[in-house]
C-alpha atoms as a PDB file:
ATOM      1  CA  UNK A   1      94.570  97.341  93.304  1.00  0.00           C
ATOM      2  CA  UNK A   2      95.041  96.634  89.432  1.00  0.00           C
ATOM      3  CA  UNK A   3      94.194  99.206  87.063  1.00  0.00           C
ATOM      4  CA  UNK A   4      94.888 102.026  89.288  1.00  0.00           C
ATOM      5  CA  UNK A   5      96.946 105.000  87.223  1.00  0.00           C
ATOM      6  CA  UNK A   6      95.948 107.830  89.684  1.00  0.00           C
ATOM      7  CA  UNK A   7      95.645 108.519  93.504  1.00  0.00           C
ATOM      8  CA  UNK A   8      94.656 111.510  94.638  1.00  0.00           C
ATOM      9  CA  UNK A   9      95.141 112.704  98.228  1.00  0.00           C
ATOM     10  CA  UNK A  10      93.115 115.232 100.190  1.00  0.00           C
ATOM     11  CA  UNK A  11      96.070 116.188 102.913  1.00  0.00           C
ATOM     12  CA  UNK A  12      95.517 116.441 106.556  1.00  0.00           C
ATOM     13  CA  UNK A  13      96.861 116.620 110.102  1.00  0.00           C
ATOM     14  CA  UNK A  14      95.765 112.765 111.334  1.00  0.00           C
ATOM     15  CA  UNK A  15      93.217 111.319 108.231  1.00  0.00           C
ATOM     16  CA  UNK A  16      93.149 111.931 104.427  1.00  0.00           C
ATOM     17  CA  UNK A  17      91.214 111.258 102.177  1.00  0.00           C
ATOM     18  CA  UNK A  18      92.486 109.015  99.516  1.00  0.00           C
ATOM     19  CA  UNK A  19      90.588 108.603  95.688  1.00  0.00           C
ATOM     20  CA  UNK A  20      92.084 106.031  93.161  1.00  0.00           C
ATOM     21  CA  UNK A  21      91.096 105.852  89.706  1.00  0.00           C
ATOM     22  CA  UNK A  22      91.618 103.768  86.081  1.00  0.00           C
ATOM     23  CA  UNK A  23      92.402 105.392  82.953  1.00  0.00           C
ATOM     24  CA  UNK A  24      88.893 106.357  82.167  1.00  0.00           C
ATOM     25  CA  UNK A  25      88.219 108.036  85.556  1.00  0.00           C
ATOM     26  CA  UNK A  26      86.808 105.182  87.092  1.00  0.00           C
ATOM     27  CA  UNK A  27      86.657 105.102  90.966  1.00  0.00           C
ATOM     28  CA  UNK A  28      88.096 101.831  92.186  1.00  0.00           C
ATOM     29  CA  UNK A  29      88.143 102.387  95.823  1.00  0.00           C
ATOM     30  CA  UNK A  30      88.030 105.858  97.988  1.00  0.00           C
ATOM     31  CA  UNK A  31      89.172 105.560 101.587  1.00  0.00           C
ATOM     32  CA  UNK A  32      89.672 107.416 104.756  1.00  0.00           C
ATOM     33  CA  UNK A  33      93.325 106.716 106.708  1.00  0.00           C
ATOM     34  CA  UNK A  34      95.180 107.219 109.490  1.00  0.00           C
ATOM     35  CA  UNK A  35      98.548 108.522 108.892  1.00  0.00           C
ATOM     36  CA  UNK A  36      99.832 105.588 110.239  1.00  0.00           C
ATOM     37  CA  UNK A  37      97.935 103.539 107.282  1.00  0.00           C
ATOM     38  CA  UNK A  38      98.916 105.781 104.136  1.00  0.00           C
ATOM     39  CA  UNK A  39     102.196 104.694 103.161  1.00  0.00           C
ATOM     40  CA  UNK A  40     101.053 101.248 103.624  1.00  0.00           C
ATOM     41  CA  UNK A  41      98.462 101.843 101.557  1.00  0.00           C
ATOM     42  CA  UNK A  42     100.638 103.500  99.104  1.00  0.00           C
ATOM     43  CA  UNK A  43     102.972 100.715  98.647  1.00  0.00           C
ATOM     44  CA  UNK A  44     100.040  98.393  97.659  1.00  0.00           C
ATOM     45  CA  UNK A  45      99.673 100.630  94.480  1.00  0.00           C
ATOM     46  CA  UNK A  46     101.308 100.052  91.362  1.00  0.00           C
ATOM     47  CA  UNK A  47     103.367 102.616  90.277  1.00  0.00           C
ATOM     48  CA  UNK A  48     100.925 105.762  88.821  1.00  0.00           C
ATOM     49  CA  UNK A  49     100.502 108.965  89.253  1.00  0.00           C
ATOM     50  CA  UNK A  50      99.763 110.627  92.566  1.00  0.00           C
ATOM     51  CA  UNK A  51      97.874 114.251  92.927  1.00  0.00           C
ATOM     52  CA  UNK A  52      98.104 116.042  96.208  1.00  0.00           C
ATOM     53  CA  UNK A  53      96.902 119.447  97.143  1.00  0.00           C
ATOM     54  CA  UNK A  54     100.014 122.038  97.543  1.00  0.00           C
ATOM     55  CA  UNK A  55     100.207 123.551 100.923  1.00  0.00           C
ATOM     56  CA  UNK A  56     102.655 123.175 103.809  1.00  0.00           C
ATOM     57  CA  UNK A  57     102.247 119.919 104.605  1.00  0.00           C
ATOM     58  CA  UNK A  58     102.404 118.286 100.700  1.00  0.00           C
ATOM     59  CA  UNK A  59     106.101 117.995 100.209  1.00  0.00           C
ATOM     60  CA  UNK A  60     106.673 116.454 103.595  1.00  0.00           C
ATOM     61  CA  UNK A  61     103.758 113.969 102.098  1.00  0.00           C
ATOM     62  CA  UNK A  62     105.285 113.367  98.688  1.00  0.00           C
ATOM     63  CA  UNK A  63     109.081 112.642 100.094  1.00  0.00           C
ATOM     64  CA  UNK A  64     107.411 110.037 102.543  1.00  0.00           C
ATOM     65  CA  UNK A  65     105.868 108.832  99.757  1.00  0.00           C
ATOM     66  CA  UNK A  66     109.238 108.798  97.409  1.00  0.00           C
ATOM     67  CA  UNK A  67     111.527 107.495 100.070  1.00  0.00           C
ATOM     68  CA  UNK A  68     108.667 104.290 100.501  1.00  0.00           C
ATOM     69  CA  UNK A  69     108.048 102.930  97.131  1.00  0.00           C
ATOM     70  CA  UNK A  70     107.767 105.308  94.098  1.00  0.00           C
ATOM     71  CA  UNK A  71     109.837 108.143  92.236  1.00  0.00           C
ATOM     72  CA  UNK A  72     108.764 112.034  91.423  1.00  0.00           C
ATOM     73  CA  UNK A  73     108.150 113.803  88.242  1.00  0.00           C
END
């Protein structure tokens, strides 16, 4: 998971969609998870920035997310 410095995250009720990237906009791996299998998946990644869509269900996401293993803007 090296060189990773942005995760996006297409938000949904059971999978999302997940889309990391280097600094020149690289793709280094897109994936489909299970809620179960995000955070986990989360916590392999360095510390970066992650982009989520805003909608009912994306602060839930990011304080999962900033309780687990990283901090907010």
């Amino acid at each position: 998971m090296e060189d990773i410095t942005i995760v996006g995250v297409d938000l949904a009720k059971s999978v999302f969609q997940v889309h990391a990237a280097n600094a020149k906009g690289r793709a280094i791996t897109r994936k489909r998870l299970p809620r179960t299998r995000l955070l986990a998946f989360m916590s392999a990644v360095p510390p970066c920035i992650v982009a989520m869509e805003a909608c009912a269900t994306s602060h839930t996401g990011r304080e999962s997310c900033r309780r687990s293993v990283m901090t907010s803007a």
